[in-house]
N, C-alpha and C. Protein backbone atom coordinates (compact mmCIF):
# COMPACT_ATOMS: atom_id res chain seq x y z
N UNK A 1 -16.32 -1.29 4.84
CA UNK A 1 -16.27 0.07 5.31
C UNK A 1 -15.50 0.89 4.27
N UNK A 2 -15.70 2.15 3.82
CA UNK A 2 -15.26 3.01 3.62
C UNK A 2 -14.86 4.54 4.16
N UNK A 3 -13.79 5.20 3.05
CA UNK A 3 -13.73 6.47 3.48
C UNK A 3 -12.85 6.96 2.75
N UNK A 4 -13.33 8.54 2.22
CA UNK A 4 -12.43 9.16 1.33
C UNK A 4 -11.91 10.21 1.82
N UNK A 5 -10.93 10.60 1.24
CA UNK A 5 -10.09 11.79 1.61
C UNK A 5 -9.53 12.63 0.86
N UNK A 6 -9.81 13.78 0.68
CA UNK A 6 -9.35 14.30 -0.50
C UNK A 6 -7.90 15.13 -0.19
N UNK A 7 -7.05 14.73 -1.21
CA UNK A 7 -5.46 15.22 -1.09
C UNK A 7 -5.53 16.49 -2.29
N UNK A 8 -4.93 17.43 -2.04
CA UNK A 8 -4.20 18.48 -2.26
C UNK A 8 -3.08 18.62 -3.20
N UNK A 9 -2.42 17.88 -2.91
CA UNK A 9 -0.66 17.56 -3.67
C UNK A 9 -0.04 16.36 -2.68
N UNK A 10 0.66 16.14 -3.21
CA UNK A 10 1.63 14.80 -3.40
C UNK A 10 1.97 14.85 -1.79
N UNK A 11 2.54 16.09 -1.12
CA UNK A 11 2.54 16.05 0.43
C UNK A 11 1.30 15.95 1.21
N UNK A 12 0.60 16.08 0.65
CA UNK A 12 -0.72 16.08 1.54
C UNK A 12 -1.11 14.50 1.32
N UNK A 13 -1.06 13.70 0.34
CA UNK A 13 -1.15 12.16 0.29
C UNK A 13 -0.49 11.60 1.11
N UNK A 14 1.53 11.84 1.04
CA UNK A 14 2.07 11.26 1.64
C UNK A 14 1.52 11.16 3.30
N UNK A 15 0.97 12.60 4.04
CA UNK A 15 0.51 12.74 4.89
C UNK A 15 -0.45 11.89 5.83
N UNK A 16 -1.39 11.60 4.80
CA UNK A 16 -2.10 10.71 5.04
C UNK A 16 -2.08 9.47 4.71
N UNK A 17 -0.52 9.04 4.51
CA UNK A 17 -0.21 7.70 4.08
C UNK A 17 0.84 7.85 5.50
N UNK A 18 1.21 8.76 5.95
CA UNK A 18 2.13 8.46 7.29
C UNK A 18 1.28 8.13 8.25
N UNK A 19 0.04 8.72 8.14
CA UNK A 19 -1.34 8.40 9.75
C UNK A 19 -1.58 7.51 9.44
N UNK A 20 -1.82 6.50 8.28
CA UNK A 20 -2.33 5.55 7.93
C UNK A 20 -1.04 4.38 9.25
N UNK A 21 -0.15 4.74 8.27
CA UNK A 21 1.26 4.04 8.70
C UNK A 21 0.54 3.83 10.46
N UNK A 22 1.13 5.01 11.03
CA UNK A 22 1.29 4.58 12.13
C UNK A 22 0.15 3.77 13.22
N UNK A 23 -1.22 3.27 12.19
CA UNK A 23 -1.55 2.36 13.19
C UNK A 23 -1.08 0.75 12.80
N UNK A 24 -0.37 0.67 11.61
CA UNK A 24 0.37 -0.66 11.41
C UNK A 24 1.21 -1.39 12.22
N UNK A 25 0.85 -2.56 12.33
CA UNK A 25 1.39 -3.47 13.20
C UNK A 25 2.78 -4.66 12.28
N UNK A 26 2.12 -4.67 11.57
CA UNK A 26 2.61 -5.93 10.61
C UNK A 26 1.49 -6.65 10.13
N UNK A 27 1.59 -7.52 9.03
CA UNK A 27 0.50 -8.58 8.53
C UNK A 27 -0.12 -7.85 7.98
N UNK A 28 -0.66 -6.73 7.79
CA UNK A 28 -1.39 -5.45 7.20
C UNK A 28 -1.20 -6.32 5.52
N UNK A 29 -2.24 -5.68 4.81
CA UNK A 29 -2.18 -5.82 3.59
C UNK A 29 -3.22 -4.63 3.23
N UNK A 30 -1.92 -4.03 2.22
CA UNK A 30 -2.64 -2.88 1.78
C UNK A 30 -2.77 -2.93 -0.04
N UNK A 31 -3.34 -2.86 -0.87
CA UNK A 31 -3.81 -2.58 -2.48
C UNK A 31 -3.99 -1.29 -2.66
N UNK A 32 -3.03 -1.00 -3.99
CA UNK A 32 -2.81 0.63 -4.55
C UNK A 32 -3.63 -0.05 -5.80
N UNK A 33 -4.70 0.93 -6.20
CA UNK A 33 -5.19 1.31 -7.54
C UNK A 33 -4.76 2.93 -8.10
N UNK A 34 -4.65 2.93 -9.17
CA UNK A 34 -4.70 4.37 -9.84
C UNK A 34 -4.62 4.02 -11.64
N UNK A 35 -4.66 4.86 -11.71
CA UNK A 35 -3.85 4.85 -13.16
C UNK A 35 -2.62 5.27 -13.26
N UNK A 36 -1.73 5.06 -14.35
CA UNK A 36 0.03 5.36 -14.33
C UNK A 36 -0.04 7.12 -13.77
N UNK A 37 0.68 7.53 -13.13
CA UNK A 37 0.98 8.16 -12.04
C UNK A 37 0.21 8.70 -11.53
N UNK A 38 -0.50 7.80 -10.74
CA UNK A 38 -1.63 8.17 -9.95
C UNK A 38 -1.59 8.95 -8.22
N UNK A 39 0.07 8.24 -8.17
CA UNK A 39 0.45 8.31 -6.91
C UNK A 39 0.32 7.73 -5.81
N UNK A 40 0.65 6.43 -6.83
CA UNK A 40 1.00 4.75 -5.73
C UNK A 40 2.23 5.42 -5.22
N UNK A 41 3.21 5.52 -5.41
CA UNK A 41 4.65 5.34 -4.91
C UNK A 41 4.40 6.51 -3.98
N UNK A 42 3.79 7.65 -3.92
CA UNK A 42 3.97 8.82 -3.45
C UNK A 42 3.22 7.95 -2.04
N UNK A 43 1.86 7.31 -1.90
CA UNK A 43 1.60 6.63 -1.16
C UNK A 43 2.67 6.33 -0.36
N UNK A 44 3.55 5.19 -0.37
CA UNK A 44 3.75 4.47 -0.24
C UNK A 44 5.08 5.01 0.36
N UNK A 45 5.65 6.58 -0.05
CA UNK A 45 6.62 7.01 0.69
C UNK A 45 6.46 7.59 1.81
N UNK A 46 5.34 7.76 1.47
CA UNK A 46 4.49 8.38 3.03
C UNK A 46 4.31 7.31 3.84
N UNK A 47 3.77 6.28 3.54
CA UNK A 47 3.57 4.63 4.59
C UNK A 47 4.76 4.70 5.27
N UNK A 48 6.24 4.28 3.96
CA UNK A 48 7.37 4.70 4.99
C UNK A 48 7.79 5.09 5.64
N UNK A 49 7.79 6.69 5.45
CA UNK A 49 8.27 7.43 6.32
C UNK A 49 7.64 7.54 7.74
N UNK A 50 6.05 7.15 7.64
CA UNK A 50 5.40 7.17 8.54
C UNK A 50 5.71 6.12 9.98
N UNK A 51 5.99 5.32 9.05
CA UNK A 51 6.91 4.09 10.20
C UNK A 51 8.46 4.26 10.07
N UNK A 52 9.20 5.15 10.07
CA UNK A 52 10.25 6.06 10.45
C UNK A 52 11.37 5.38 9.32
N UNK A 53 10.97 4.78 8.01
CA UNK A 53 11.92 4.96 6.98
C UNK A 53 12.82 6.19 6.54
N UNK A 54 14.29 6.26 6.64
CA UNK A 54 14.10 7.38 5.99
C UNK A 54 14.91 7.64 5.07
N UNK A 55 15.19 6.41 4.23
CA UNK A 55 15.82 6.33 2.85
C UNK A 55 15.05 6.48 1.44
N UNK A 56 15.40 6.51 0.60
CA UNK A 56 14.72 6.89 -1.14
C UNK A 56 13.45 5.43 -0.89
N UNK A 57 12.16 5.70 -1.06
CA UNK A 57 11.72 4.60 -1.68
C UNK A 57 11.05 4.90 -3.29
N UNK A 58 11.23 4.13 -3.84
CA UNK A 58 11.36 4.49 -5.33
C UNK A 58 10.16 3.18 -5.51
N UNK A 59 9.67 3.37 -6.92
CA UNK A 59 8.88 2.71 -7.46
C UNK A 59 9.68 1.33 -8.23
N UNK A 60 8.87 0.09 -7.94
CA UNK A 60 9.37 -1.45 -8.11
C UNK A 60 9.01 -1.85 -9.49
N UNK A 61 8.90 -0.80 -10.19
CA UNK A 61 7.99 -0.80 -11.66
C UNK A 61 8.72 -2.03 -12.41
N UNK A 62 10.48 -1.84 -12.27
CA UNK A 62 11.15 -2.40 -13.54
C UNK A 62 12.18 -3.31 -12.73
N UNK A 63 11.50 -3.26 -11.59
CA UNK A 63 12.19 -4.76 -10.76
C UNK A 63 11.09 -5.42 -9.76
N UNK A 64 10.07 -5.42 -9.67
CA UNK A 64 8.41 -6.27 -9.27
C UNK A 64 8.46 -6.12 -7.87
N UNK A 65 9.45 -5.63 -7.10
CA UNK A 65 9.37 -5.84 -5.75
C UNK A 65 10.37 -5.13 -5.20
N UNK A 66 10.10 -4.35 -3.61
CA UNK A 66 11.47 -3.59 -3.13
C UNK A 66 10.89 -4.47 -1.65
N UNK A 67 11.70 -4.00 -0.81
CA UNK A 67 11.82 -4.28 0.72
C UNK A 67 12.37 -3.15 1.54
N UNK A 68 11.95 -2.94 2.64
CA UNK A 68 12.11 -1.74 3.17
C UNK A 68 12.25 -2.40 4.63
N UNK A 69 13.26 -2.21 5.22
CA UNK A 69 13.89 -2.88 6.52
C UNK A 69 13.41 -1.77 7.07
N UNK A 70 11.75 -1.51 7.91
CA UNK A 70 11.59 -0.55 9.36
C UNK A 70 12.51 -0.85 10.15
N UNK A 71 12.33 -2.23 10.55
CA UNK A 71 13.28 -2.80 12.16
C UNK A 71 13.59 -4.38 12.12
N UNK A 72 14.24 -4.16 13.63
CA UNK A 72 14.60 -5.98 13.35
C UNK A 72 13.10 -6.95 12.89
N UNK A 73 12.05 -6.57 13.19
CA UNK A 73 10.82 -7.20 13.09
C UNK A 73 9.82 -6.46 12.52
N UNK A 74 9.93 -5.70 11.59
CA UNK A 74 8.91 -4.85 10.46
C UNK A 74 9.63 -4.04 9.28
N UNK A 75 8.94 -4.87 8.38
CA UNK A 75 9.18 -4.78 7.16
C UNK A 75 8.03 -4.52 6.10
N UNK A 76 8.13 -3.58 5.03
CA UNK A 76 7.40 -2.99 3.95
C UNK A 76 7.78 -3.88 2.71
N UNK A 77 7.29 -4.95 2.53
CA UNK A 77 7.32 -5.62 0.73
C UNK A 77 6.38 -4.76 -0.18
N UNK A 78 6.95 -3.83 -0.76
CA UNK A 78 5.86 -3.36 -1.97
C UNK A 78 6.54 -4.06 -3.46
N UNK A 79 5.19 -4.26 -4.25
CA UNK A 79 5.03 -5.38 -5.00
C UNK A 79 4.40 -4.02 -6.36
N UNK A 80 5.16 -3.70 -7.83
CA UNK A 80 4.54 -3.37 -8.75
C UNK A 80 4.53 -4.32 -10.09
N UNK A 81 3.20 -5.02 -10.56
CA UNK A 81 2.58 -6.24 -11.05
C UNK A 81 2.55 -5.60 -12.20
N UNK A 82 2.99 -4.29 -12.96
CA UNK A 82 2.17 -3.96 -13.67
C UNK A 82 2.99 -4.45 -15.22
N UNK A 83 3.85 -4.57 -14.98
CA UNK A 83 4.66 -5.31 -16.44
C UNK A 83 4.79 -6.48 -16.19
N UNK A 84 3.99 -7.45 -15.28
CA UNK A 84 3.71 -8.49 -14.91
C UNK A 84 2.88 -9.34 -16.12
N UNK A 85 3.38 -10.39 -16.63
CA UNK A 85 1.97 -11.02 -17.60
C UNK A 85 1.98 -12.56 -16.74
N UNK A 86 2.29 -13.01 -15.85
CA UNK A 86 2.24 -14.11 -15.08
C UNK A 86 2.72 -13.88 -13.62
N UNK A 87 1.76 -14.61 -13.00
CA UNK A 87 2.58 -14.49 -11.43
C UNK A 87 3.37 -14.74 -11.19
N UNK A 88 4.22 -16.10 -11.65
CA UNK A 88 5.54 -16.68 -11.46
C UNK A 88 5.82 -17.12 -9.95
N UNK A 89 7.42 -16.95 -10.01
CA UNK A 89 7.85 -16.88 -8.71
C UNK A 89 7.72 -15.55 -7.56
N UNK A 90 7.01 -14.62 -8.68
CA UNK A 90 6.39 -13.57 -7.79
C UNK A 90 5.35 -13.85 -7.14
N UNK A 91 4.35 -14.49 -7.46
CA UNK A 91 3.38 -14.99 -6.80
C UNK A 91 3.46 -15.64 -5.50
N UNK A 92 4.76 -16.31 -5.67
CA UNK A 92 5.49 -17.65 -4.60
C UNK A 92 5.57 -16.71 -3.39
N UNK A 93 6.37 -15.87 -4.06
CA UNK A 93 7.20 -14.79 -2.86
C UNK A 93 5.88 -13.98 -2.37
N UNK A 94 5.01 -13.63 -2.65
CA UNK A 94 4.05 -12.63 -2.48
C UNK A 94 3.13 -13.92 -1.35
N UNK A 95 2.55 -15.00 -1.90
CA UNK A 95 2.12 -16.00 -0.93
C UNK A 95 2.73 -15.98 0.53
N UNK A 96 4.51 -15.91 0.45
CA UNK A 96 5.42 -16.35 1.74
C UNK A 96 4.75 -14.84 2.63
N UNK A 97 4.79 -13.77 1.65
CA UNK A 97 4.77 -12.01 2.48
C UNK A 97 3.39 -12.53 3.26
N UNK A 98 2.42 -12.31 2.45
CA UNK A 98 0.98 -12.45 3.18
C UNK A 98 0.97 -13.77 4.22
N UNK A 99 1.77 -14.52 4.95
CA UNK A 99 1.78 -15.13 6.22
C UNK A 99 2.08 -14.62 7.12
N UNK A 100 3.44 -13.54 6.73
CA UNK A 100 4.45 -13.21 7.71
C UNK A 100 3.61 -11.82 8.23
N UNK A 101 3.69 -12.17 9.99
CA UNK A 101 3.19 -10.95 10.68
C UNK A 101 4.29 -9.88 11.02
N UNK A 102 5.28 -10.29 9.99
CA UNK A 102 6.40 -9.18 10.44
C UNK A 102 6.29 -7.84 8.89
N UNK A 103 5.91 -8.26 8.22
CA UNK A 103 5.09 -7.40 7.06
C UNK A 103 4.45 -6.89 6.86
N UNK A 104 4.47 -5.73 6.30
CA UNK A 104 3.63 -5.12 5.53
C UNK A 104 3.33 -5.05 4.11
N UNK A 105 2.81 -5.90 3.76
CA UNK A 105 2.52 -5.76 2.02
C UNK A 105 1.55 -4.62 1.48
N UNK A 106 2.31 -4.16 0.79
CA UNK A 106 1.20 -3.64 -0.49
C UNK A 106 1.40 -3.75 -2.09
N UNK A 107 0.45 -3.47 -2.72
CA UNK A 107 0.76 -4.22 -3.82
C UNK A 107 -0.31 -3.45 -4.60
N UNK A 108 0.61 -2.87 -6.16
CA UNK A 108 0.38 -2.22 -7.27
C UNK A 108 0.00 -3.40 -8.35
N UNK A 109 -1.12 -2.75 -8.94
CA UNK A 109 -1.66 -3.62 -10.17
C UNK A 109 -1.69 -5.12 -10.02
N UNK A 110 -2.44 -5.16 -8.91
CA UNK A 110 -2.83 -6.58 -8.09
C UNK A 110 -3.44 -7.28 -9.08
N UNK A 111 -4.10 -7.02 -10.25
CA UNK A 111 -5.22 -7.76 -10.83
C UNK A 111 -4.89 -9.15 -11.19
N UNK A 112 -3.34 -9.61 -11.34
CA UNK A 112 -2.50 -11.16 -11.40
C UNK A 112 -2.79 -11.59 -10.38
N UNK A 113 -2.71 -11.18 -9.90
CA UNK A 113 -2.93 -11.90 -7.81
C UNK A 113 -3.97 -11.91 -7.38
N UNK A 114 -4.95 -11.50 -7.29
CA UNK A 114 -6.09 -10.83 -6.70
C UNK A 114 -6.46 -12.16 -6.34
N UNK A 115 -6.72 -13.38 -6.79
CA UNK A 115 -7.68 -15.00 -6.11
C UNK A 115 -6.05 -15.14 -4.85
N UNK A 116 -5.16 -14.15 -4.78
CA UNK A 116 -4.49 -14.49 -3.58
C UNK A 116 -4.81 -13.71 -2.47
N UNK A 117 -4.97 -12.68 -2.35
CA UNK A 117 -5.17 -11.89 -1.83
C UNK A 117 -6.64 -12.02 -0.78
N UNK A 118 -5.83 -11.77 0.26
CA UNK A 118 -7.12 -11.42 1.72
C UNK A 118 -8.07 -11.30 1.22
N UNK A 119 -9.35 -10.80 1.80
CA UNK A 119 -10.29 -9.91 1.65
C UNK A 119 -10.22 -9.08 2.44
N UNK A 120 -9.33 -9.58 4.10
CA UNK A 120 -9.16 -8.74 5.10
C UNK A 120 -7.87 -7.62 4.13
N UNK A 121 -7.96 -6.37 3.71
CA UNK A 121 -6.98 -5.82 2.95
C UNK A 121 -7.66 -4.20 2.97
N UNK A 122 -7.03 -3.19 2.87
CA UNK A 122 -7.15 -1.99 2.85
C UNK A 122 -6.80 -2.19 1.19
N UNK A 123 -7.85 -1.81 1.08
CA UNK A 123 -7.60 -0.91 -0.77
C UNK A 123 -7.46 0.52 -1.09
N UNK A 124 -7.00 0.99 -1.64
CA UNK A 124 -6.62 2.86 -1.67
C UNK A 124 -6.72 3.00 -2.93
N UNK A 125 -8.02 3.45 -3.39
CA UNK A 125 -8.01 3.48 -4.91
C UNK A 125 -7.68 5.68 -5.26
N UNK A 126 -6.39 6.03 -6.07
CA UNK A 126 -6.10 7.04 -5.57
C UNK A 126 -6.75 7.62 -6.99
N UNK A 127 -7.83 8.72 -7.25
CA UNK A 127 -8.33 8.93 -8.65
C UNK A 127 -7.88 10.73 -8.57
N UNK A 128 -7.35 10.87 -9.76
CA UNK A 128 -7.09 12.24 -9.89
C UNK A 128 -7.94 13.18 -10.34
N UNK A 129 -8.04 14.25 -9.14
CA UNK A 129 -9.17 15.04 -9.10
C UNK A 129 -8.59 16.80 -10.17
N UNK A 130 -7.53 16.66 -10.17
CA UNK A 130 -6.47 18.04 -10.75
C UNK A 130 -5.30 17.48 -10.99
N UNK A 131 -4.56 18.40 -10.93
CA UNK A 131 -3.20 18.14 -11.62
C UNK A 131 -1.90 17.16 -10.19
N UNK A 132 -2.35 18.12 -9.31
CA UNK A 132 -1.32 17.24 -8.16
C UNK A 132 -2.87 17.08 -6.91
N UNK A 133 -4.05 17.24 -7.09
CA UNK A 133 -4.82 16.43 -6.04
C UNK A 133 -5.59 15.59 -6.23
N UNK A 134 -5.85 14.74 -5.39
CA UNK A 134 -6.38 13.21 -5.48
C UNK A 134 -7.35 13.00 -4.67
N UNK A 135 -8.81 12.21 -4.82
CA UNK A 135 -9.47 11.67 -4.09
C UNK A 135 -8.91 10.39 -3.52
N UNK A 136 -8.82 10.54 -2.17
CA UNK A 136 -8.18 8.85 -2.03
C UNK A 136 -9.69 7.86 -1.07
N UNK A 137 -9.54 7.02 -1.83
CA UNK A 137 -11.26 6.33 -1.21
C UNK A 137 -10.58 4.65 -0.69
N UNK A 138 -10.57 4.74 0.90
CA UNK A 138 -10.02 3.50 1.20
C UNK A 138 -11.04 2.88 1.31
N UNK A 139 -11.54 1.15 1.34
CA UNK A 139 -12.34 0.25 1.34
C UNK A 139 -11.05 -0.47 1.88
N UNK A 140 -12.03 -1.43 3.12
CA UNK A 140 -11.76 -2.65 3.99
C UNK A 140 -12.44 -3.26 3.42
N UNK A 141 -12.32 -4.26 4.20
CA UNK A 141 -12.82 -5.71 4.04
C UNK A 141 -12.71 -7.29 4.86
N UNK A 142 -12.34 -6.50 6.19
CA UNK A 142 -11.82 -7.65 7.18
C UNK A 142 -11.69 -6.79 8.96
N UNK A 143 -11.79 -7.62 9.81
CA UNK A 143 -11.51 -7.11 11.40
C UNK A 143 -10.01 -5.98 10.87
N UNK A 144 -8.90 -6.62 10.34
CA UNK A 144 -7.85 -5.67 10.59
C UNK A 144 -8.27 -4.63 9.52
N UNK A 145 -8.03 -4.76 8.98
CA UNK A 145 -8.59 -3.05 7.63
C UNK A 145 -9.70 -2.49 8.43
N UNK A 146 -10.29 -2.89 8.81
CA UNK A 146 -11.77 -2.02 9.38
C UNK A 146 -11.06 -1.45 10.74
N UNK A 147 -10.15 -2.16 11.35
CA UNK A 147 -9.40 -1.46 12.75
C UNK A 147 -8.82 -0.13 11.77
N UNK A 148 -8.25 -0.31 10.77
CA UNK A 148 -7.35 0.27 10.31
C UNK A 148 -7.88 2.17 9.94
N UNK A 149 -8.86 1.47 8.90
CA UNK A 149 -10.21 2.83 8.71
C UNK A 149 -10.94 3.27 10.22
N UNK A 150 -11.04 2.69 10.85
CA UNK A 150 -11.79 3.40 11.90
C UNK A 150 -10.45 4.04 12.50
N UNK A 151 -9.29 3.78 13.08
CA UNK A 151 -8.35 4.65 13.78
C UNK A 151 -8.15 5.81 12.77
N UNK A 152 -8.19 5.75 11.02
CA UNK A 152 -7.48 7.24 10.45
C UNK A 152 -8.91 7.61 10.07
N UNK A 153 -10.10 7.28 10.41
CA UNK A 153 -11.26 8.39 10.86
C UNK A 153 -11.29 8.92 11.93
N UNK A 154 -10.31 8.39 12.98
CA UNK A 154 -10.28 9.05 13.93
C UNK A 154 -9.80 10.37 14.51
């Protein structure tokens, strides 16, 4: 399934990264494509906030991974692969995330990982249409991503 959405500026993404948010449960697995500032992170502050973060989330560029404590039982692992040249023990840790139904993964410059990765997964490929607006084109690929696209067509 698909569906695109066209963003405006950086608040209007986050926007639709907070509706996204709030039909998340946990176990979710979500994939950011763009090119360098495409507006993964801007994503991804919106996911947050959307599930009622409401501290800095910053981009994992030059440390591969942040964590974002929602609650006693939901949590945001975002994962940026992109100065990545091996999976390592990132891979390890990224394997443990994608079990846990208390997570939410998403994950920048997946292309190291990708033979790990679901198929059940929301992809958000974000392509820049102007200077601050974006086409955002989500693709599923599983019962939960397809729950996921059908509730923010809703």
């Amino acid at each position: 399934m698909t569906y695109d959405i066209a963003s405006k500026s950086p608040a209007s993404t986050q926007d639709v990264a907070a509706r996204l948010a709030s039909f998340l449960k946990g176990g979710e697995v979500i994939e950011l494509t763009s090119d360098l500032g495409g507006g993964k992170t801007t994503f991804v502050q919106g996911l947050a906030r959307g599930l009622g973060y409401r501290a800095d989330v910053t981009s994992p560029t030059f440390v591969l991974s942040r964590v974002y404590q929602i609650s006693a039982d939901l949590e945001i692992h975002h994962y940026d692969l992109y100065r990545l040249g091996i999976s390592g023990v990132i891979g390890e840790q990224l394997a443990e995330d994608l079990k846990d139904p208390h997570v939410v993964t998403i994950i920048e410059w997946a292309g190291l990982v990708e033979h790990q990765l679901p198929d059940d997964r929301v992809t958000v490929t974000l392509e820049l249409t102007g200077d601050e607006s974006r086409n955002l084109k989500f693709v599923s690929g599983g019962p939960v991503s397809n729950r996921l696209l059908k509730e923010l067509k809703s």
